[in-house]
N, C-alpha and C. Protein backbone atom coordinates (compact mmCIF):
# COMPACT_ATOMS: atom_id res chain seq x y z
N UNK A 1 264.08 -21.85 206.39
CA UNK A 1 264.39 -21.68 204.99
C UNK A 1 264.24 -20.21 204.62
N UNK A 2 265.09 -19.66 203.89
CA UNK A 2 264.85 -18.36 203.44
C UNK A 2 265.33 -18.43 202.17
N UNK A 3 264.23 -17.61 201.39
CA UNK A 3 264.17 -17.16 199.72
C UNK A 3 264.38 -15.95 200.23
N UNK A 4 265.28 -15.41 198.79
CA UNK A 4 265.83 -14.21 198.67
C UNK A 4 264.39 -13.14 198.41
N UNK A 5 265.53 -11.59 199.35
CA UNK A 5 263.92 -10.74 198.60
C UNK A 5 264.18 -10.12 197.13
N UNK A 6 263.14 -9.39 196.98
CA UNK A 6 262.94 -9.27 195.36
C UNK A 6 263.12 -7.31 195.53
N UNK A 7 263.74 -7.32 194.46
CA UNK A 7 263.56 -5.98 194.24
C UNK A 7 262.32 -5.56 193.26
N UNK A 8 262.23 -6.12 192.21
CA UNK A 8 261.10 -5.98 191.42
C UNK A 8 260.27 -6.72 191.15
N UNK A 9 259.29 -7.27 191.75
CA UNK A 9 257.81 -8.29 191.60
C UNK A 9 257.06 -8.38 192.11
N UNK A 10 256.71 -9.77 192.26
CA UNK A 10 254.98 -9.52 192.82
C UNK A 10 255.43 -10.79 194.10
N UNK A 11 254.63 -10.70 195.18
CA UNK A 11 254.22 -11.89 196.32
C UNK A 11 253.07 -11.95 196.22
N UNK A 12 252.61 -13.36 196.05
CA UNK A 12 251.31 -13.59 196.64
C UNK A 12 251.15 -14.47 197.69
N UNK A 13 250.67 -14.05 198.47
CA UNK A 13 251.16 -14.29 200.09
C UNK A 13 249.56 -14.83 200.35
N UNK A 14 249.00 -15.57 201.76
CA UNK A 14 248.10 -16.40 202.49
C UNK A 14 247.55 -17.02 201.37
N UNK A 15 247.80 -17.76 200.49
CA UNK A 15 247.27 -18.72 199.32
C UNK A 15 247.00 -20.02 200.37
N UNK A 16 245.94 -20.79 200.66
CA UNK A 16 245.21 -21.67 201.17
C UNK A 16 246.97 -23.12 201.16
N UNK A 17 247.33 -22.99 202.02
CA UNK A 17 248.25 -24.57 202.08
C UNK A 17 248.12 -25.35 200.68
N UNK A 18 248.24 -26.15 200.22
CA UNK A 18 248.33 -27.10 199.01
C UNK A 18 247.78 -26.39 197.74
N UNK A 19 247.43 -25.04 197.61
CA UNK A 19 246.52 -24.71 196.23
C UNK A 19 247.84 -23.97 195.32
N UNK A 20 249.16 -23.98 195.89
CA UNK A 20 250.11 -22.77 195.40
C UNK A 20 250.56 -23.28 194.06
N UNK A 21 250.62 -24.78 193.90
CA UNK A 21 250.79 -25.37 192.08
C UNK A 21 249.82 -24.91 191.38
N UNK A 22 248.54 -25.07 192.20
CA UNK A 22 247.38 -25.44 191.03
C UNK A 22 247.63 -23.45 190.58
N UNK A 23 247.21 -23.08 191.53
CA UNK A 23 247.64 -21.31 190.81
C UNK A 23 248.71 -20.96 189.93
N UNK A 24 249.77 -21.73 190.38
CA UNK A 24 251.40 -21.50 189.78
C UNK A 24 250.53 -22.01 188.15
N UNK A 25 249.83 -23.42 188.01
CA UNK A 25 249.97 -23.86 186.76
C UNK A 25 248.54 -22.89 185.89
N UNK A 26 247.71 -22.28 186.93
CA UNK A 26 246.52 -21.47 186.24
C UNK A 26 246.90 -20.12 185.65
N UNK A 27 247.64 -19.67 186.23
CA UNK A 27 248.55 -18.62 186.17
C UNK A 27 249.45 -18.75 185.06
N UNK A 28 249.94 -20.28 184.35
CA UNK A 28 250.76 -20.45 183.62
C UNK A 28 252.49 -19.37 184.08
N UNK A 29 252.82 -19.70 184.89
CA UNK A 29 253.91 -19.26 185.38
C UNK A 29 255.38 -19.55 185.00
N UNK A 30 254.89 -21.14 184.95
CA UNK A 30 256.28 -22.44 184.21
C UNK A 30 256.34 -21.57 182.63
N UNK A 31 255.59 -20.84 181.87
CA UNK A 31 255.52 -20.83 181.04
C UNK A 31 256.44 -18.97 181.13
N UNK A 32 256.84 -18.20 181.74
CA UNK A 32 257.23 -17.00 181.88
C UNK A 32 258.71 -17.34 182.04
N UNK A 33 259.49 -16.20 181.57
CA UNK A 33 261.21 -16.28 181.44
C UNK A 33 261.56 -15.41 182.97
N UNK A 34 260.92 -15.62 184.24
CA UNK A 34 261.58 -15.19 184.89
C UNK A 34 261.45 -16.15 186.34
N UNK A 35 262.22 -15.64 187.21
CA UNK A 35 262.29 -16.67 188.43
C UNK A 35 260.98 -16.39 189.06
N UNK A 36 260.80 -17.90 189.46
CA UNK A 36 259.56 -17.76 190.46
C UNK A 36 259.91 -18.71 191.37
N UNK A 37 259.03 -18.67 192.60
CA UNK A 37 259.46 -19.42 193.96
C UNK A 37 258.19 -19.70 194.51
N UNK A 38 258.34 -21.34 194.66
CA UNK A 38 256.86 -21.86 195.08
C UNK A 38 257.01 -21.96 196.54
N UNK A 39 256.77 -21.52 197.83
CA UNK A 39 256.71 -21.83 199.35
C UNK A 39 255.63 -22.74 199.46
N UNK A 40 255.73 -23.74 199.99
CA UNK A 40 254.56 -24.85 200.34
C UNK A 40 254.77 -25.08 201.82
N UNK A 41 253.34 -24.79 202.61
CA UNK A 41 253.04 -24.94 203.76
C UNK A 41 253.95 -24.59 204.78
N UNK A 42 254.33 -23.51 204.56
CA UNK A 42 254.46 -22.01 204.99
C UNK A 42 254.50 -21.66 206.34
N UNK A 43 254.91 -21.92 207.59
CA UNK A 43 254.34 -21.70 209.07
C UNK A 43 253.36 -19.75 209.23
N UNK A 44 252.17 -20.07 209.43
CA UNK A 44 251.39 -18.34 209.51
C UNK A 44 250.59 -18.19 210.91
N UNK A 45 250.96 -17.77 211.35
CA UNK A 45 250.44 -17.00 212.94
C UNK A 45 248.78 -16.95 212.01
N UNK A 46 248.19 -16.27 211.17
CA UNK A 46 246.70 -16.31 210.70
C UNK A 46 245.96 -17.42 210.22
N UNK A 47 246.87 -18.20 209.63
CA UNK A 47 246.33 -19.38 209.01
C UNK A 47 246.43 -21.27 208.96
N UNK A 48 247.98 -20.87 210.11
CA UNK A 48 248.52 -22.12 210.74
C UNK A 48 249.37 -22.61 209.41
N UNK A 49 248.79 -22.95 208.41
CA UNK A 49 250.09 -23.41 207.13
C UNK A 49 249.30 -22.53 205.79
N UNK A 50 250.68 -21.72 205.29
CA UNK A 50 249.88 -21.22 203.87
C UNK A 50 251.01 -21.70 203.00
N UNK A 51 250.52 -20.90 201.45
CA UNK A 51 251.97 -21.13 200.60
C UNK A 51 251.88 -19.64 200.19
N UNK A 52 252.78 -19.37 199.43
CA UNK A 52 253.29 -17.94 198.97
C UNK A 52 253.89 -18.15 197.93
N UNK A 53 254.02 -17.55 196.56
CA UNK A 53 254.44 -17.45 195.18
C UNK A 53 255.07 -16.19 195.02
N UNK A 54 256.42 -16.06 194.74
CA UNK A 54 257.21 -15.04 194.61
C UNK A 54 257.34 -15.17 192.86
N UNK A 55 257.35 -14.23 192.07
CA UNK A 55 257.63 -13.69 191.03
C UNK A 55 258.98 -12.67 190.86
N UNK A 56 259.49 -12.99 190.52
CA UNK A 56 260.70 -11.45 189.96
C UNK A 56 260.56 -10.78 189.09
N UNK A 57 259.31 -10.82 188.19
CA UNK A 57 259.18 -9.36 187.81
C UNK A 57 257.76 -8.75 187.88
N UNK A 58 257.63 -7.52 187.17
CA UNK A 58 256.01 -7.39 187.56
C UNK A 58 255.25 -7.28 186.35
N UNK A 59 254.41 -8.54 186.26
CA UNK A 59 253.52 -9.16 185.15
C UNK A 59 252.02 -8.83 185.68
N UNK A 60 251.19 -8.52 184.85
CA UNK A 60 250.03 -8.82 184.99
C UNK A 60 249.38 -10.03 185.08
N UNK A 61 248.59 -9.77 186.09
CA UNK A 61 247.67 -10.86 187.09
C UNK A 61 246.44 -10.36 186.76
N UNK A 62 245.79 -11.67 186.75
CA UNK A 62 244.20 -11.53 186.68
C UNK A 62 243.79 -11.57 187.99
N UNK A 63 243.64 -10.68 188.43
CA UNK A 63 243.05 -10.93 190.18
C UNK A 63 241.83 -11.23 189.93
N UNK A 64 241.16 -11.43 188.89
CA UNK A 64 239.79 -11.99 189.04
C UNK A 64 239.75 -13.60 189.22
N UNK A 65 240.59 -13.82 188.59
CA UNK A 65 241.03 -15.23 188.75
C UNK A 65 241.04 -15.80 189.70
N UNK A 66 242.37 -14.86 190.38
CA UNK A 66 242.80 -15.21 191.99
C UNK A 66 241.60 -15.18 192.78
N UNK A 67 241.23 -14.05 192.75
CA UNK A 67 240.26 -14.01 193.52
C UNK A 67 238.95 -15.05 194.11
N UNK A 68 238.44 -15.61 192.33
CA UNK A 68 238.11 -16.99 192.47
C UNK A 68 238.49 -18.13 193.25
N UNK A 69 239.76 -17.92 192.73
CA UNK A 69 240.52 -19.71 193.50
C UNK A 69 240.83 -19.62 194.68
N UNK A 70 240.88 -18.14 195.08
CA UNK A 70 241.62 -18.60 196.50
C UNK A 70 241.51 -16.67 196.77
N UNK A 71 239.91 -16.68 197.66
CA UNK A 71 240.08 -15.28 197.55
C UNK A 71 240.53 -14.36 198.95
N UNK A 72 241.43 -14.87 199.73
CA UNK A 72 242.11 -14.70 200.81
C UNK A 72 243.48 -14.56 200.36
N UNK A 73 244.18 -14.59 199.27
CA UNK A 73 245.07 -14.24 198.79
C UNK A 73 245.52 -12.56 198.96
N UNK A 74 246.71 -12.33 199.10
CA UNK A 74 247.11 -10.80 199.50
C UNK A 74 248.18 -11.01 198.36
N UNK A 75 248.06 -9.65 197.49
CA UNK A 75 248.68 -9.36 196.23
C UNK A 75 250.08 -8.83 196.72
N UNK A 76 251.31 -8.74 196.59
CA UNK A 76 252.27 -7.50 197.37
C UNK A 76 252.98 -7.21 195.94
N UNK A 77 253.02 -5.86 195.26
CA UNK A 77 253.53 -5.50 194.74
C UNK A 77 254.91 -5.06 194.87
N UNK A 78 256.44 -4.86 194.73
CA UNK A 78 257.92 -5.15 195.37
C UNK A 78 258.74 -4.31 194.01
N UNK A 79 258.50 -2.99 194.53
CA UNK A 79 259.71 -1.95 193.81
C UNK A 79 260.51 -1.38 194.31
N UNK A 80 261.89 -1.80 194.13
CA UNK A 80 262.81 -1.26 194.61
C UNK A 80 263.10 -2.14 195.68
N UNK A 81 262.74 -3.08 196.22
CA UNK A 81 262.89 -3.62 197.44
C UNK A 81 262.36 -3.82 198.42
N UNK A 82 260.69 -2.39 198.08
CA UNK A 82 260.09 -2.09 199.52
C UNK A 82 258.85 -2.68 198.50
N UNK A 83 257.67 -2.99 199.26
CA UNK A 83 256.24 -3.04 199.04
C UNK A 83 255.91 -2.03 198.43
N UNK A 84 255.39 -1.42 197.65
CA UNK A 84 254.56 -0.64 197.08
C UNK A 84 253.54 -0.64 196.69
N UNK A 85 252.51 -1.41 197.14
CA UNK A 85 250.96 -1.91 196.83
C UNK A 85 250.91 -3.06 197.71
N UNK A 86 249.72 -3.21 198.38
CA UNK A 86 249.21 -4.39 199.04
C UNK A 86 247.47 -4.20 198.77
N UNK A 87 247.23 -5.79 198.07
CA UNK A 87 245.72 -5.50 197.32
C UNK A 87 245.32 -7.04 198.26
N UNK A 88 244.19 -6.66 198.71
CA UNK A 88 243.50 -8.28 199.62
C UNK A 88 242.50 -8.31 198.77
N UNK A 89 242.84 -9.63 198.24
CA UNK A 89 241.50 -10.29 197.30
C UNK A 89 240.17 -10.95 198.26
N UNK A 90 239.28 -10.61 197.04
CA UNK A 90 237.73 -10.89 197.74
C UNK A 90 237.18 -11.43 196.10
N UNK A 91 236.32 -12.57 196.41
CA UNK A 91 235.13 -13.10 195.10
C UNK A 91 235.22 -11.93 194.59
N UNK A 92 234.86 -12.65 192.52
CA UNK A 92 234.97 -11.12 192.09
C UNK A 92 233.39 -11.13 191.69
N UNK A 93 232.70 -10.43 191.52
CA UNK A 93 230.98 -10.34 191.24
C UNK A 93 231.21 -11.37 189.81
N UNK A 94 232.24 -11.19 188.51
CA UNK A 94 232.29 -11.70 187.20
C UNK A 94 233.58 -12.55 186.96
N UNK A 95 233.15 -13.92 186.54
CA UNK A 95 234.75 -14.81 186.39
C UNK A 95 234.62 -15.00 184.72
N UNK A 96 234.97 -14.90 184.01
CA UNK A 96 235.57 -15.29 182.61
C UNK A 96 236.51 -16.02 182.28
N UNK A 97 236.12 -17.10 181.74
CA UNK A 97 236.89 -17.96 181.27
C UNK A 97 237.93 -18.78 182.46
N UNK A 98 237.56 -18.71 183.39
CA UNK A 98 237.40 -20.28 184.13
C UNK A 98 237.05 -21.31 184.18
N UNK A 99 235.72 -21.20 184.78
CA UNK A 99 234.85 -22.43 184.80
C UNK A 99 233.87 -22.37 183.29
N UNK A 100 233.91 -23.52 183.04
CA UNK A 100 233.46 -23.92 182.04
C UNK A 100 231.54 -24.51 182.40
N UNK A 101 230.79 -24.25 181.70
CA UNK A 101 229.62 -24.33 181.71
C UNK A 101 229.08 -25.97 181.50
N UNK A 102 228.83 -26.29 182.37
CA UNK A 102 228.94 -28.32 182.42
C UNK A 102 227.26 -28.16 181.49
N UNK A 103 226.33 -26.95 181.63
CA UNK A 103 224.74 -27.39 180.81
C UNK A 103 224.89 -27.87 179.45
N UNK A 104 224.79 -29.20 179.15
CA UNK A 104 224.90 -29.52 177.52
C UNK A 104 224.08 -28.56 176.44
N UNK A 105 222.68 -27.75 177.51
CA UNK A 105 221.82 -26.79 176.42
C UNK A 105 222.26 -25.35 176.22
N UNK A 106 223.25 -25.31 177.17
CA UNK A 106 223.66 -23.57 176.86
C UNK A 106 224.11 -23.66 175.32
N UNK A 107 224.02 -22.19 175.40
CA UNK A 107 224.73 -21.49 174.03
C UNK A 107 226.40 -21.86 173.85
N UNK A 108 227.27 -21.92 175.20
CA UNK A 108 228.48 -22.14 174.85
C UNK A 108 229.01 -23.30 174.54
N UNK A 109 228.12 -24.22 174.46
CA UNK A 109 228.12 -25.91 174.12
C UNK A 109 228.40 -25.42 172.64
N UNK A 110 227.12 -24.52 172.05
CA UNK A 110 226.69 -24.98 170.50
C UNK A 110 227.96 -23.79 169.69
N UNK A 111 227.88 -22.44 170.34
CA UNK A 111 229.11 -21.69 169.62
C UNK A 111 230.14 -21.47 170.76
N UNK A 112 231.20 -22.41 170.14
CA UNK A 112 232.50 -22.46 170.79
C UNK A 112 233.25 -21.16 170.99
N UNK A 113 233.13 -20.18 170.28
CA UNK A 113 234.10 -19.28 170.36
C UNK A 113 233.37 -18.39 171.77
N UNK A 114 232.64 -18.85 172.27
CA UNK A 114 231.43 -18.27 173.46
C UNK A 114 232.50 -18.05 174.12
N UNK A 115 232.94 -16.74 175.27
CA UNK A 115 233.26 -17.25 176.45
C UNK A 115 232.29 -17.51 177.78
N UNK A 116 233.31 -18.18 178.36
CA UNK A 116 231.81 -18.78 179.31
C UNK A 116 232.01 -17.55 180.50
N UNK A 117 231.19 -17.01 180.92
CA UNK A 117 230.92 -16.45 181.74
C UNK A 117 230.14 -16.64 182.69
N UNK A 118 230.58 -16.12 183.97
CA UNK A 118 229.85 -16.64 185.53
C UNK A 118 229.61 -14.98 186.60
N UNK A 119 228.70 -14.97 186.98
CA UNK A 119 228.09 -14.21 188.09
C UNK A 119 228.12 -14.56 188.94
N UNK A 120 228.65 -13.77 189.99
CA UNK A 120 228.40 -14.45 191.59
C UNK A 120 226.85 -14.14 191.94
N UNK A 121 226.29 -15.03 192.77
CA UNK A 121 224.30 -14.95 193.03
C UNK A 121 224.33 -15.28 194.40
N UNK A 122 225.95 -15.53 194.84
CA UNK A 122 225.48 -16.33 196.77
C UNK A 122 226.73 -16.01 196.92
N UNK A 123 227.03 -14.59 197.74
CA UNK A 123 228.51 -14.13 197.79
C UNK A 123 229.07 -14.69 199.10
N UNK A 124 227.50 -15.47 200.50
CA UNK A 124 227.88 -16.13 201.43
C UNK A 124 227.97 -17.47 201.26
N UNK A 125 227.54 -18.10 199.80
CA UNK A 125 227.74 -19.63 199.50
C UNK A 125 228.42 -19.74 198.72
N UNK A 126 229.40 -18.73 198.27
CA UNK A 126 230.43 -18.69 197.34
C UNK A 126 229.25 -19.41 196.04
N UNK A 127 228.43 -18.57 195.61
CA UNK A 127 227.90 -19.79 194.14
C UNK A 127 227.99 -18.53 192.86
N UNK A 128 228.36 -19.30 191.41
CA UNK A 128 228.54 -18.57 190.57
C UNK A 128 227.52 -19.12 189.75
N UNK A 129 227.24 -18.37 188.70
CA UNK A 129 225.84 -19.18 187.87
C UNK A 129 225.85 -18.31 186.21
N UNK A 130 225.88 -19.34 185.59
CA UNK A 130 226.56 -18.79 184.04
C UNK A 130 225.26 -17.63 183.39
N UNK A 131 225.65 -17.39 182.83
CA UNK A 131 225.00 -15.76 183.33
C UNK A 131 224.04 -16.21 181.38
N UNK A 132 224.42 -17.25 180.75
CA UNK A 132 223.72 -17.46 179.55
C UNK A 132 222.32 -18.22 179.85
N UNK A 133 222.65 -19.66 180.75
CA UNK A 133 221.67 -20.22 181.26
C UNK A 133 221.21 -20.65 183.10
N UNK A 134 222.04 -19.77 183.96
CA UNK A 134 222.08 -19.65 184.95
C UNK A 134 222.35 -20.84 186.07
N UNK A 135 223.29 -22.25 185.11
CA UNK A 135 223.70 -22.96 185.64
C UNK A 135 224.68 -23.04 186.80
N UNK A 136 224.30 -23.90 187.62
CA UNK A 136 225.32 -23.61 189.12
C UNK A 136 226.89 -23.83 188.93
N UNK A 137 227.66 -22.92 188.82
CA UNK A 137 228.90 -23.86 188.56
C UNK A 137 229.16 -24.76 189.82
N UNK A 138 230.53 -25.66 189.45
CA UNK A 138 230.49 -26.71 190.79
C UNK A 138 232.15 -26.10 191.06
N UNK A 139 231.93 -25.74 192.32
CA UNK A 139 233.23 -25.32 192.97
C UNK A 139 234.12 -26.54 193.30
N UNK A 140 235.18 -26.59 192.99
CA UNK A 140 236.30 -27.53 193.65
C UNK A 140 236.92 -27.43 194.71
């Protein structure tokens, strides 16, 4: 199968096999006026099956995000036709407004307009911990 290349956008390339919707829909992508291209399970000499998300234009990304969900993700920036940036995501130390704080006693229970915020505390157990009441978030 071959998708066309891009002169102006973004690839996000080694995304974990089956996670390339859930990003496409975190990302809110369905929701942008330009073409995008979902690859699902991908043949990769590094990873045996990935997916890859092509964009056609160049929008801002929260790589903190990415980084979260899937932090083996490789950013490729695409001007003119050629690559012009390649960024390899890693955990970010701070996630905002992701994960939501499951402690019924935190502060972001009682004032909603809180955002919830998370710290990484176990960068080898992948653990984040809300930085109001230092609850574990639960990774999916």
């Amino acid at each position: 199968m071959i998708i066309g290349q891009l002169k102006d956008g973004i690839v996000l390339d080694h995304i974990t096999a089956g996670r390339g919707m859930e990003i496409y829909n975190i990302l809110k992508l369905g929701e942008m006026d330009c073409m995008v291209a979902i690859v699902n399970n991908a043949d990769s000499i590094k990873m045996g099956k990935k997916d890859i998300i092509k964009i056609s234009e160049l929008i801002e990304l929260d790589l903190d995000i990415l980084g979260y969900l899937d932090p083996g993700i490789t950013v490729n920036i695409i001007k003119n036709g050629e690559r012009a940036k390649r960024e390899k995501l890693s955990l970010p130390d701070y996630v905002t407004g992701v994960i939501k704080c499951k402690n019924p006693r935190c502060i972001t229970s009682v004032e909603q307009e809180l955002e919830h915020k998370f710290k990484l505390t176990d960068r080898a157990n992948k653990v984040y911990r809300c930085i109001y009441c230092e609850s574990k978030a639960n990774r999916e």
